[in-house]
N, C-alpha and C. Protein backbone atom coordinates (compact mmCIF):
# COMPACT_ATOMS: atom_id res chain seq x y z
N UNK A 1 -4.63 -30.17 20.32
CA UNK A 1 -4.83 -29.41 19.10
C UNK A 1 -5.79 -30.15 18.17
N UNK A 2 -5.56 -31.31 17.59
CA UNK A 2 -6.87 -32.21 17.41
C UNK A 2 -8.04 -32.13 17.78
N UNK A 3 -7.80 -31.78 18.83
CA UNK A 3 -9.51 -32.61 19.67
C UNK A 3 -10.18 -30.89 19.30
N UNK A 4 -9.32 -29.80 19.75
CA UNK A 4 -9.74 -28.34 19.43
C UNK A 4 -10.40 -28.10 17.88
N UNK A 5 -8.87 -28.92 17.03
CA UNK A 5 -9.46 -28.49 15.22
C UNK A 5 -10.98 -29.02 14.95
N UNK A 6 -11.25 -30.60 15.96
CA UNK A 6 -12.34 -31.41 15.49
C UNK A 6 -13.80 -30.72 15.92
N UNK A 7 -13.85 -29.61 16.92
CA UNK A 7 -14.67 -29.15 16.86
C UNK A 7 -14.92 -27.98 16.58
N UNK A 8 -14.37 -27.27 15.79
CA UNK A 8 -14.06 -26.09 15.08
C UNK A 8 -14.00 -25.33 16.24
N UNK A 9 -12.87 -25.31 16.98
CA UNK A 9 -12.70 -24.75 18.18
C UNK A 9 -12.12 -23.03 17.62
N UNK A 10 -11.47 -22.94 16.46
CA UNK A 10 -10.98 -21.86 15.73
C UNK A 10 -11.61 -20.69 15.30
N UNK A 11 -13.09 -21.10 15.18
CA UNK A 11 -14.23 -20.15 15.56
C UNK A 11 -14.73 -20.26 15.86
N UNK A 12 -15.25 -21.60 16.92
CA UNK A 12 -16.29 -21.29 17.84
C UNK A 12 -15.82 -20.60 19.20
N UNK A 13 -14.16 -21.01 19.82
CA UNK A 13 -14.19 -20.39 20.44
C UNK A 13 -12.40 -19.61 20.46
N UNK A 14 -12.60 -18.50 19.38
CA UNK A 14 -11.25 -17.96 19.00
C UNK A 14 -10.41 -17.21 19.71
N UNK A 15 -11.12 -16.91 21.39
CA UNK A 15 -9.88 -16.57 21.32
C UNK A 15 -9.25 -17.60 22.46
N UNK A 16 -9.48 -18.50 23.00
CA UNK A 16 -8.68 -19.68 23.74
C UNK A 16 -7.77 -20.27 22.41
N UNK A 17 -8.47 -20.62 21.37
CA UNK A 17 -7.85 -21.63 20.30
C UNK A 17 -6.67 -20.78 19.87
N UNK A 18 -6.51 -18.92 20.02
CA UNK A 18 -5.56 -18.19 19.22
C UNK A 18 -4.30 -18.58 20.18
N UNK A 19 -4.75 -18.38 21.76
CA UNK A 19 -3.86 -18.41 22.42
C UNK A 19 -2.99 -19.52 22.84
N UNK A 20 -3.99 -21.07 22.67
CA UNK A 20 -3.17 -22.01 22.55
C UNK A 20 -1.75 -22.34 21.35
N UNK A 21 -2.47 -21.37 20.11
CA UNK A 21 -1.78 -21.82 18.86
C UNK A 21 -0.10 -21.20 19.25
N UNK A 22 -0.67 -19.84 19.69
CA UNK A 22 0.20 -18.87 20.15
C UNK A 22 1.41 -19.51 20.63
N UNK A 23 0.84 -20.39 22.18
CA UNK A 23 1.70 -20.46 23.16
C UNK A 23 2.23 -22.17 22.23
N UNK A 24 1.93 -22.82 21.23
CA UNK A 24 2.11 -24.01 20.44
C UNK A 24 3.41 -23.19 19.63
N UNK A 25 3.16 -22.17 18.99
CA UNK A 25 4.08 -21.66 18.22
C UNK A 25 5.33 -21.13 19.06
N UNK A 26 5.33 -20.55 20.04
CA UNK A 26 6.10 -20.41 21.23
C UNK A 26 7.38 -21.30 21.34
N UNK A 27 6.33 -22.23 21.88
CA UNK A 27 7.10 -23.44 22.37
C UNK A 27 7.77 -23.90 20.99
N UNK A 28 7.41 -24.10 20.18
CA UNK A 28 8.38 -25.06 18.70
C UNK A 28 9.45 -23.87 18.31
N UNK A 29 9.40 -22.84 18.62
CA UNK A 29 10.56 -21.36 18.40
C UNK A 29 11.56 -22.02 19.40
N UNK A 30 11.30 -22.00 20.48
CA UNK A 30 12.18 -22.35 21.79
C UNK A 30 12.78 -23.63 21.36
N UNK A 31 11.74 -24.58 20.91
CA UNK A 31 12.72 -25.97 20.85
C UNK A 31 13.83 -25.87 19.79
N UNK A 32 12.82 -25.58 18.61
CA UNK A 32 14.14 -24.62 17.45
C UNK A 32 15.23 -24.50 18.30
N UNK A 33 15.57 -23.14 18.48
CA UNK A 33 16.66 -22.34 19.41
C UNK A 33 17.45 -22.86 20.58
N UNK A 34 17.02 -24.48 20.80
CA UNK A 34 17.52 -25.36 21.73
C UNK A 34 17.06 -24.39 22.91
N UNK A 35 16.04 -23.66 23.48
CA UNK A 35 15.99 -23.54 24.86
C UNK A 35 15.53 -24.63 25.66
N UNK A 36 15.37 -23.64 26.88
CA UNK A 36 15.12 -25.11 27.97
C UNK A 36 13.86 -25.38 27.99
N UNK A 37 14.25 -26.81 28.71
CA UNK A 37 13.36 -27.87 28.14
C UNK A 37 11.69 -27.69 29.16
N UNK A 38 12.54 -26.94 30.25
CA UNK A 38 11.76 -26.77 31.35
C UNK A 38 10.31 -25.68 30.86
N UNK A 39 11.36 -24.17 29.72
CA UNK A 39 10.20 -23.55 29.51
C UNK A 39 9.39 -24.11 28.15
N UNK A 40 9.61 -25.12 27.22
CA UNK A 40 8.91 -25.17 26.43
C UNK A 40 7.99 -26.56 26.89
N UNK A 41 8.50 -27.30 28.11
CA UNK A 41 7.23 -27.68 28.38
C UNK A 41 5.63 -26.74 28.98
N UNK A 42 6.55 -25.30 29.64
CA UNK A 42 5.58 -24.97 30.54
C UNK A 42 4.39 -24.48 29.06
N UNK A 43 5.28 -23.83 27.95
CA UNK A 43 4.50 -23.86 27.20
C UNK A 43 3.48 -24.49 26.30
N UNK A 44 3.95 -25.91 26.28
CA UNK A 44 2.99 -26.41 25.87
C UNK A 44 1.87 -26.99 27.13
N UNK A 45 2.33 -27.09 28.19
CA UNK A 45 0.95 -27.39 29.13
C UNK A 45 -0.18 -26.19 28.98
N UNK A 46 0.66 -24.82 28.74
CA UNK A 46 -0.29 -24.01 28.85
C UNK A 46 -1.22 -23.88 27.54
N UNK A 47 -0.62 -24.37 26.45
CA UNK A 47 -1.40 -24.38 25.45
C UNK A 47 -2.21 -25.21 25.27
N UNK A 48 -1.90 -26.72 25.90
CA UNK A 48 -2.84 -27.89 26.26
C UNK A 48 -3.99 -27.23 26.57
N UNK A 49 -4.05 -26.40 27.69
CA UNK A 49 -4.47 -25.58 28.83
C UNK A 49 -6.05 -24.96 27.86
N UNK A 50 -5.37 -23.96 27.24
CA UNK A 50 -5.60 -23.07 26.11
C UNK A 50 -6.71 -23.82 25.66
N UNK A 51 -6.04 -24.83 24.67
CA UNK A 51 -7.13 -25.84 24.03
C UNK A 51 -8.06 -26.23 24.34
N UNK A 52 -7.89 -26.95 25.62
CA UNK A 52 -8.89 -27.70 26.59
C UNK A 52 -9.99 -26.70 26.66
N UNK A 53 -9.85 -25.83 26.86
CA UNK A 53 -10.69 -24.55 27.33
C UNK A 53 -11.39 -24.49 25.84
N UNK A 54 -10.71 -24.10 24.93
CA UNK A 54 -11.52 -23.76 23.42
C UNK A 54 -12.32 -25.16 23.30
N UNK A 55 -12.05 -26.36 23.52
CA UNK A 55 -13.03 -27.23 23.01
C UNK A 55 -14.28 -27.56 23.84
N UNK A 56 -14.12 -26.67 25.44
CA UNK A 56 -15.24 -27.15 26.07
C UNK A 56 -15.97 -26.01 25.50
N UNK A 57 -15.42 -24.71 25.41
CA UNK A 57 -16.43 -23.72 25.23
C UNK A 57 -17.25 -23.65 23.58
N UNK A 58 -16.44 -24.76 23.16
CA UNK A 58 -17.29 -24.93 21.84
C UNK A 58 -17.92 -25.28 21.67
N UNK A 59 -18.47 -26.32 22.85
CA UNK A 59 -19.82 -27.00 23.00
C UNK A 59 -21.16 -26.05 23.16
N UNK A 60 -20.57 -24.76 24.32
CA UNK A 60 -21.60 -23.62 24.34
C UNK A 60 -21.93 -23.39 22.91
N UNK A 61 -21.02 -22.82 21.82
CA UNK A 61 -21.24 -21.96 20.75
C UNK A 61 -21.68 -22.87 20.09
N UNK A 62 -21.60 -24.02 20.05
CA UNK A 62 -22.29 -24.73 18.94
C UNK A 62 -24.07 -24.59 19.10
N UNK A 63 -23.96 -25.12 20.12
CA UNK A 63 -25.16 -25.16 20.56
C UNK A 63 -25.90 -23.46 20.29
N UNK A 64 -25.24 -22.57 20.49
CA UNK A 64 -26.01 -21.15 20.68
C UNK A 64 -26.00 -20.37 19.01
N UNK A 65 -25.28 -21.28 18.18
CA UNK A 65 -24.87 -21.00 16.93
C UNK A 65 -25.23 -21.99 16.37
N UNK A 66 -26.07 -22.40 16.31
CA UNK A 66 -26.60 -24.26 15.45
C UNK A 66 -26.68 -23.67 14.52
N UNK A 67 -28.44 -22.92 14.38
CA UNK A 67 -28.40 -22.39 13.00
C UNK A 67 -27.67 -21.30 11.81
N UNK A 68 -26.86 -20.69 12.63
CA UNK A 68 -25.48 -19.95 11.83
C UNK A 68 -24.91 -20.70 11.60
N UNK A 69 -24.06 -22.04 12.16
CA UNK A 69 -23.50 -23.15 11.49
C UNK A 69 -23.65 -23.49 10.56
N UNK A 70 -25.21 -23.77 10.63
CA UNK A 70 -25.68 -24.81 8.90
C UNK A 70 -25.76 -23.66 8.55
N UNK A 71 -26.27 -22.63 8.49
CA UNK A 71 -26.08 -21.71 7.11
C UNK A 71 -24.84 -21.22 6.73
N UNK A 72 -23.55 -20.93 7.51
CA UNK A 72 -22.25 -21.31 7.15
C UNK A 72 -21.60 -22.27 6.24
N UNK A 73 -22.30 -23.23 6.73
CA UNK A 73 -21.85 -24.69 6.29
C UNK A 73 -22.51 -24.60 4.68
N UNK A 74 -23.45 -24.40 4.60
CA UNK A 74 -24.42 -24.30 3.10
C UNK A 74 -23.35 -23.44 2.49
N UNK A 75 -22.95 -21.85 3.03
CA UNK A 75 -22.82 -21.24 2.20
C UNK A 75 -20.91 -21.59 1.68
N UNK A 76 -20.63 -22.47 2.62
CA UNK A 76 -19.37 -22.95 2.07
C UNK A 76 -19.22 -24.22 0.79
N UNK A 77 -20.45 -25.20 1.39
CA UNK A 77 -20.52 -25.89 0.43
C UNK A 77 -20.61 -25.62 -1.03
N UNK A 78 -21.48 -24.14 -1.06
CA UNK A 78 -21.70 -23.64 -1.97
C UNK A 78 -20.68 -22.71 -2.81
N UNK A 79 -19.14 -22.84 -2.12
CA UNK A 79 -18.23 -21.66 -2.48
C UNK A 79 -18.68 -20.98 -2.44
N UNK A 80 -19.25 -20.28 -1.28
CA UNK A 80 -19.17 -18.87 -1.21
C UNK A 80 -17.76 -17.97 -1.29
N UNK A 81 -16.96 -18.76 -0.40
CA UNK A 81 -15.59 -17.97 -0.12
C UNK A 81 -15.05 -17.86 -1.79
N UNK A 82 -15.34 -18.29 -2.88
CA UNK A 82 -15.33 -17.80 -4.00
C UNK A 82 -16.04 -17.18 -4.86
N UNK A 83 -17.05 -17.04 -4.68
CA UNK A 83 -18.45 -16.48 -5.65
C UNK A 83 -18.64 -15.28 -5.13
N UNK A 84 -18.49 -14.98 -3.45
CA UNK A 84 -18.93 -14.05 -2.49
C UNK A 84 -18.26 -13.81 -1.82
N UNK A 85 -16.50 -13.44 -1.85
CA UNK A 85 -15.71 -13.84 -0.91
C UNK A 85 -15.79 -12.28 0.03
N UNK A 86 -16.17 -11.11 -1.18
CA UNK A 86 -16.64 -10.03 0.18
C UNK A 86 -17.20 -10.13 1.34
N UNK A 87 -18.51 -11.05 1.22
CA UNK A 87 -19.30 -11.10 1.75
C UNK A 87 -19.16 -12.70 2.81
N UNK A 88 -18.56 -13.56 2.32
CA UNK A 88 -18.32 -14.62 2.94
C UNK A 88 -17.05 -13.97 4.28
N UNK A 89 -15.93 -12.86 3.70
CA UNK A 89 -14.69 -12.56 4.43
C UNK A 89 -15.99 -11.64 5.32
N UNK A 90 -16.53 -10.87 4.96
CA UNK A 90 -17.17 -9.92 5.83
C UNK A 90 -18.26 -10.96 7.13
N UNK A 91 -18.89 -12.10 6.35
CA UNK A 91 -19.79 -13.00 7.50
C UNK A 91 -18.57 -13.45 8.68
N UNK A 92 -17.52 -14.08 8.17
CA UNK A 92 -16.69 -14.94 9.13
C UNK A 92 -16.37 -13.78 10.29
N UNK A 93 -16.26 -12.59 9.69
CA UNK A 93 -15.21 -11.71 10.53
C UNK A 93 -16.71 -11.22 11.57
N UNK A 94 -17.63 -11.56 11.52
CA UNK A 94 -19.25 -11.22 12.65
C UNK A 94 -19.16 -12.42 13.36
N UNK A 95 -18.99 -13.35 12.23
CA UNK A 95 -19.07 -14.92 13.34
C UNK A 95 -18.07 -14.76 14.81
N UNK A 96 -16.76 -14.44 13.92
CA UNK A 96 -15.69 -15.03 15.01
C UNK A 96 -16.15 -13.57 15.96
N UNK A 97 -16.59 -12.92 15.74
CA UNK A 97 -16.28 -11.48 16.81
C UNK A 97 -17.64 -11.83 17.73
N UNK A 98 -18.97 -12.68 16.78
CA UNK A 98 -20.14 -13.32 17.87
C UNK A 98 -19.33 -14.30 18.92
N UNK A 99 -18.41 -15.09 18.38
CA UNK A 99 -18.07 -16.19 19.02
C UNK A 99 -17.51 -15.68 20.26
N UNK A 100 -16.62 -14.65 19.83
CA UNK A 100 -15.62 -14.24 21.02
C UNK A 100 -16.56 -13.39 22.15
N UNK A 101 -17.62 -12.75 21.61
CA UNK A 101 -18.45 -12.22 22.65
C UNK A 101 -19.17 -13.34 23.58
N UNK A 102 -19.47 -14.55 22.98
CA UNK A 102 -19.95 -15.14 23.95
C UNK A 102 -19.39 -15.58 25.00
């Protein structure tokens, strides 16, 4: 989950990172609820799984998204998500739906 957050695996590649979180949230319900031990490991391997996958494929999107990045990155520095949050909520929701197409 680290190694996923460190490369903005959450939108570069959303939907491995949703499904790891998924099968992360899964598994901590089960341990809650004292189930077995057997299925909340399987769940977290699979979310390992999950992850692994979102952080290699983030290397693609970075790379194919450089310059949407830095202009992301500008327009956050800049609070957009406050000054422009229509328009900042409306960019993210193209990003992540570019990301997931790739």
């Amino acid at each position: 989950l680290r190694q996923a957050n460190g490369v903005q695996a959450a939108i570069l590649a959303p939907t491995s990172y949703a499904e790891g979180a998924q099968l992360y949230r899964k598994a901590e319900s089960r341990l809650e609820e004292g189930g077995e031990i057997e299925a909340i490991q399987r769940d977290l391997e699979r979310a390992i799984a999950a992850f692994a996958k979102g952080t290699e494929h983030s290397g693609v999107a970075r790379a194919t998204f450089e310059a949407t990045l830095q202009a992301r990155n500008d327009a956050a520095s800049a609070d957009a998500a406050t000054y422009a949050s229509t328009d900042w909520r409306k960019a993210e929701e193209r990003f992540v739906e570019a990301a997931t197409q790739l």
